[in-house]
C-alpha atoms as a PDB file:
ATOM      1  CA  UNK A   1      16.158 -19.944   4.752  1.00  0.00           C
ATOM      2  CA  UNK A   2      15.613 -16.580   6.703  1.00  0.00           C
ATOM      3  CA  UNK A   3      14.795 -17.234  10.345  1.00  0.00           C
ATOM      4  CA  UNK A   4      13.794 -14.186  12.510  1.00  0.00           C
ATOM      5  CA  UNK A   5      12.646 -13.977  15.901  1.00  0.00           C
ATOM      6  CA  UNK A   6       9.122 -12.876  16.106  1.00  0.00           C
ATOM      7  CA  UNK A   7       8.274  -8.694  17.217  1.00  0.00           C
ATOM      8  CA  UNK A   8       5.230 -10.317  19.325  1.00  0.00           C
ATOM      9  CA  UNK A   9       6.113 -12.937  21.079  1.00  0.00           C
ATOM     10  CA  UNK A  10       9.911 -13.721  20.563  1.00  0.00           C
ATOM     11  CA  UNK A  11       9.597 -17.200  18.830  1.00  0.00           C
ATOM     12  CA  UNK A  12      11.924 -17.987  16.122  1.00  0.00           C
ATOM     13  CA  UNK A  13      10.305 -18.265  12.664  1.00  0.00           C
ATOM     14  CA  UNK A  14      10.994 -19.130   9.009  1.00  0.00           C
ATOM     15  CA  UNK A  15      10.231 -15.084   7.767  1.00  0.00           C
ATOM     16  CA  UNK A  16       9.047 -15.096   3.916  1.00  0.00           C
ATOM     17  CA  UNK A  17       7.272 -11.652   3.788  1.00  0.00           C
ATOM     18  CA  UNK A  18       5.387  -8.754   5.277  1.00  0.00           C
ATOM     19  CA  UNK A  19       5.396  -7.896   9.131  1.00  0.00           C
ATOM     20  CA  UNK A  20       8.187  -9.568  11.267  1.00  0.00           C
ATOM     21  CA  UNK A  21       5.462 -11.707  13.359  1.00  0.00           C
ATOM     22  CA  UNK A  22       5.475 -15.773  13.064  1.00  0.00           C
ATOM     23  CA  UNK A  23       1.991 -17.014  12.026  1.00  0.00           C
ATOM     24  CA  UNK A  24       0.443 -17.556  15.410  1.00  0.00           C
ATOM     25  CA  UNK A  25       0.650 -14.014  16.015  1.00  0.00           C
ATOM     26  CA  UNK A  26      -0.403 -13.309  12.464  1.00  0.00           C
ATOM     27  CA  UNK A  27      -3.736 -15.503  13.354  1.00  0.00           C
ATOM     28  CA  UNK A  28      -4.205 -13.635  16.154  1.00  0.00           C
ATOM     29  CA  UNK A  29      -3.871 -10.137  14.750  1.00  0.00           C
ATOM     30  CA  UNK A  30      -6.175 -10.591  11.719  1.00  0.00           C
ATOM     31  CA  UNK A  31      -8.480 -12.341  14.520  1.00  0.00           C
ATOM     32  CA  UNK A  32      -8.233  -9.191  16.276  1.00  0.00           C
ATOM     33  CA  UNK A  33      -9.295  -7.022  13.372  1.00  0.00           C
ATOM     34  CA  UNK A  34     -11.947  -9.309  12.620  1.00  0.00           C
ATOM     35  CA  UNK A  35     -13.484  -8.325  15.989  1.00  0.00           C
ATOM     36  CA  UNK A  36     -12.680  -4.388  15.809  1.00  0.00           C
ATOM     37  CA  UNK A  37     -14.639  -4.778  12.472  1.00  0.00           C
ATOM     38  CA  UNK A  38     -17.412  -5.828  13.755  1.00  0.00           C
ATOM     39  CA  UNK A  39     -17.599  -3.679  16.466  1.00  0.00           C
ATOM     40  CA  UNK A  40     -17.201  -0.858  14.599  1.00  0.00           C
ATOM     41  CA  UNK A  41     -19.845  -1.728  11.950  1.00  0.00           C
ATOM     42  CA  UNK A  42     -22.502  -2.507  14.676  1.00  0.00           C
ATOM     43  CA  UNK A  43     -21.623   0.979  16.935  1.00  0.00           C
ATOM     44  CA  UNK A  44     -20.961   3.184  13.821  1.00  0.00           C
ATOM     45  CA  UNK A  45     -19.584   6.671  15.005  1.00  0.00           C
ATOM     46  CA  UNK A  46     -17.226   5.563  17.871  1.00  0.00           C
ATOM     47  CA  UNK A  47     -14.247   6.779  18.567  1.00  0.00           C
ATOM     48  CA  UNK A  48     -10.512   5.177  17.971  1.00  0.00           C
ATOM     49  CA  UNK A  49      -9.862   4.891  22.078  1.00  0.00           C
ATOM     50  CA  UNK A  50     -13.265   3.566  22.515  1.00  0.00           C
ATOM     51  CA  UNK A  51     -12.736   0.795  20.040  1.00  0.00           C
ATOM     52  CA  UNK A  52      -9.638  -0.372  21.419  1.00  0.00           C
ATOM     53  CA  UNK A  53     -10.853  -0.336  25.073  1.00  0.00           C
ATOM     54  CA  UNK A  54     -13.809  -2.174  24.240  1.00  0.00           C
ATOM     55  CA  UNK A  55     -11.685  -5.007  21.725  1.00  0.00           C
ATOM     56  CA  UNK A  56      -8.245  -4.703  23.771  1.00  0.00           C
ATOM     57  CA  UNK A  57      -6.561  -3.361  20.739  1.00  0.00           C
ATOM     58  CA  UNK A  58      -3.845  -0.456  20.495  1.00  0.00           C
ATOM     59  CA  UNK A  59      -5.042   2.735  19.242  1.00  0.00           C
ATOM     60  CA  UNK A  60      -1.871   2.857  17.121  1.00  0.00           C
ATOM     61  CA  UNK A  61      -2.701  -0.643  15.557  1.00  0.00           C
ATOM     62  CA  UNK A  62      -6.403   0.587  14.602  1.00  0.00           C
ATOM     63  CA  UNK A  63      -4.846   3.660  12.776  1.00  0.00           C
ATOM     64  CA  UNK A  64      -2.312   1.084  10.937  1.00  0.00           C
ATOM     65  CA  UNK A  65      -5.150  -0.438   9.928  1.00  0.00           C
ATOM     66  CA  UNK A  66      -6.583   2.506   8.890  1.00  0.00           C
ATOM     67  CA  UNK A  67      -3.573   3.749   6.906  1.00  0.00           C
ATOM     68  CA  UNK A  68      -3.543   0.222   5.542  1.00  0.00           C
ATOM     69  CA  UNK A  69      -7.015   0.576   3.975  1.00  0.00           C
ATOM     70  CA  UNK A  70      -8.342  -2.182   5.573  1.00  0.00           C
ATOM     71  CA  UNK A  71     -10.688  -0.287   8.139  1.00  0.00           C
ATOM     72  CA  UNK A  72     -12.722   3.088   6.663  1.00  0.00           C
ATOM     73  CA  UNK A  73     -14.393   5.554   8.433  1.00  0.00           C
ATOM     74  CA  UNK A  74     -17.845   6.517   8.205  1.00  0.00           C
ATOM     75  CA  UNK A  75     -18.568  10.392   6.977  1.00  0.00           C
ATOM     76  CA  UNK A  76     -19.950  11.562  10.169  1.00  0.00           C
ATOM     77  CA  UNK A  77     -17.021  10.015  12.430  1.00  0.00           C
ATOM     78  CA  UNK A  78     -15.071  12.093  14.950  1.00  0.00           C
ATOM     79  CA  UNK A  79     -12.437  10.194  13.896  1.00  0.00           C
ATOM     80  CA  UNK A  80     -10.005  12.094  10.844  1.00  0.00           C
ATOM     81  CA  UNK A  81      -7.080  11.156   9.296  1.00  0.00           C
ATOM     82  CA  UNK A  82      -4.854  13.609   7.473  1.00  0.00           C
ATOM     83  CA  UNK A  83      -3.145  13.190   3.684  1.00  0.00           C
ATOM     84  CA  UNK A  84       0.532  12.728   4.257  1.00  0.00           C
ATOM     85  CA  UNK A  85       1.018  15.127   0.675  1.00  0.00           C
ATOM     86  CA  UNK A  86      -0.900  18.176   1.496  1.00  0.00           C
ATOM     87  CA  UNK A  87      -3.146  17.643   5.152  1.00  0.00           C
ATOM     88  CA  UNK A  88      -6.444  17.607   4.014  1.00  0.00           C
ATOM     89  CA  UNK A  89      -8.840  15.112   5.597  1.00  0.00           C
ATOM     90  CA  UNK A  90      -9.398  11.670   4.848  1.00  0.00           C
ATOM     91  CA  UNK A  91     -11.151   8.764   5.727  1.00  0.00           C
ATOM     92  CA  UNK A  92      -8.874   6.298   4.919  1.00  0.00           C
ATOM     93  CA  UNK A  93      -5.644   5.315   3.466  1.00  0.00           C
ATOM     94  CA  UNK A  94      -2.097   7.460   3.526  1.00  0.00           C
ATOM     95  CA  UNK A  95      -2.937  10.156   0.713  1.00  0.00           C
ATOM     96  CA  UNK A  96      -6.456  11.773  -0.624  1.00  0.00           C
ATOM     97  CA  UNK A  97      -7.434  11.427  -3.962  1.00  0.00           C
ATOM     98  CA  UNK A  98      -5.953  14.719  -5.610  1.00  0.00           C
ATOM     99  CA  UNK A  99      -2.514  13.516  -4.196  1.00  0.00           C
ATOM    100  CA  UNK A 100      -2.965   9.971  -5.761  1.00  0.00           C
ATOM    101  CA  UNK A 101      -3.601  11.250  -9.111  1.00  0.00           C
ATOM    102  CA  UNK A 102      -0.820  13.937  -9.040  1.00  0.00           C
ATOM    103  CA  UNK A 103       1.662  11.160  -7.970  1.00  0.00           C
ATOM    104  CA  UNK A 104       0.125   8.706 -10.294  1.00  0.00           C
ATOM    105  CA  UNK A 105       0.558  11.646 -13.277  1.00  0.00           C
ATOM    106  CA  UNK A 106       4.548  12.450 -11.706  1.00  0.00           C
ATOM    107  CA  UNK A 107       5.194   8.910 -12.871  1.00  0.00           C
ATOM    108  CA  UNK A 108       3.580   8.454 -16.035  1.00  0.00           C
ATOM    109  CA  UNK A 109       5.430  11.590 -17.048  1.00  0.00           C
ATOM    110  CA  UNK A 110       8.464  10.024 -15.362  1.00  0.00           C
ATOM    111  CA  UNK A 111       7.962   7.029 -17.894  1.00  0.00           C
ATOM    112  CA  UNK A 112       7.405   8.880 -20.931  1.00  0.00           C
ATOM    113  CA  UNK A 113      10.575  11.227 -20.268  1.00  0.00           C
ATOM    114  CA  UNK A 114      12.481   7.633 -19.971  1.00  0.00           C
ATOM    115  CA  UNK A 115      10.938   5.658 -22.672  1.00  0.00           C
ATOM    116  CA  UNK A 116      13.532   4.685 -25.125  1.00  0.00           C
ATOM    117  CA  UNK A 117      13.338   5.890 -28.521  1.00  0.00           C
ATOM    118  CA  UNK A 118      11.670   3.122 -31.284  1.00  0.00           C
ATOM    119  CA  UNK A 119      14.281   2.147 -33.828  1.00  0.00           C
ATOM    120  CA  UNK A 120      14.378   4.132 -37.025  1.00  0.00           C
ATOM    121  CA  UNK A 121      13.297   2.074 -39.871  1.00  0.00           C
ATOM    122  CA  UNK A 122      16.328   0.973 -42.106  1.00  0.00           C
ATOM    123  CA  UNK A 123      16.765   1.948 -45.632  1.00  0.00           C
ATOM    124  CA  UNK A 124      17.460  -0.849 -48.162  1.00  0.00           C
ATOM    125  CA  UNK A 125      19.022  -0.034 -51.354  1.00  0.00           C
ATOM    126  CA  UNK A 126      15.975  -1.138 -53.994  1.00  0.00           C
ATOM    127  CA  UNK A 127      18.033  -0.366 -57.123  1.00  0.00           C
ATOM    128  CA  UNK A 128      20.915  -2.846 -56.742  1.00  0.00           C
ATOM    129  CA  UNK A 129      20.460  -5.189 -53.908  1.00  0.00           C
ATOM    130  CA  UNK A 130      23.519  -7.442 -54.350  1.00  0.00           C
ATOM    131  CA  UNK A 131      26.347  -7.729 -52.576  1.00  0.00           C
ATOM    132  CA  UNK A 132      29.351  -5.413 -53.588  1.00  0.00           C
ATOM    133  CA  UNK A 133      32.707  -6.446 -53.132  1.00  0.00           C
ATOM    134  CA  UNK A 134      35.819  -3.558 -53.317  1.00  0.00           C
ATOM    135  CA  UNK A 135      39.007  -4.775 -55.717  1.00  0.00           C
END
């Protein structure tokens, strides 16, 4: 059993995965985003410090949640995000596409380069196949 004291609030906890936060704090957190959603989708266009004054949020938790993928930004926002592979601007997420796929093709050709050989086919002896024995 892995007990760990919770980063929120300090309570111990059984920890199984993910964030170090006990599961009332968990509730609360996904309550929270559930509320920054909202606002968001009814007052498209605001900004990350007006969202968290107006839900009580952290601005650094809102761009978690953007890095996370679980919040996206709308194409007109004020708001950018940059790829962590080559800067350019994104609306969600850690990387933009181009990076994705050029990671994604690193490691398929990563893969290939490590794939083990298949087994050469063995030769049987069709003219005499009995056993031989040396005297």
């Amino acid at each position: 059993m892995n007990v760990r004291n919770c980063r929120n609030c300090g309570r111990i906890f059984n920890y199984l995965a993910g964030p170090h936060i006990c599961q009332r704090c968990r509730e609360e957190l996904e309550a929270k985003f559930q509320e920054v959603k909202e606002y968001i989708r009814k007052n498209p266009g605001v900004s990350i410090p007006e969202v968290s004054d107006a839900c009580d949020v952290e601005p650094s938790q809102i761009r978690q949640w953007l890095r996370e993928e679980r919040l996206e930004l709308t194409e007109n926002s004020p708001i950018y995000l940059t790829c962590e592979g080559c800067g350019a601007s994104i609306r969600c997420g850690r990387f933009c596409e181009t990076c994705k796929n050029n990671t994604a093709a690193g490691l398929k050709n990563v893969l290939r380069e490590n794939a083990p050989e298949p087994p050469k086919p063995v030769k049987k002896d069709k003219e005499n196949p009995r056993m031989r024995f040396l005297t």
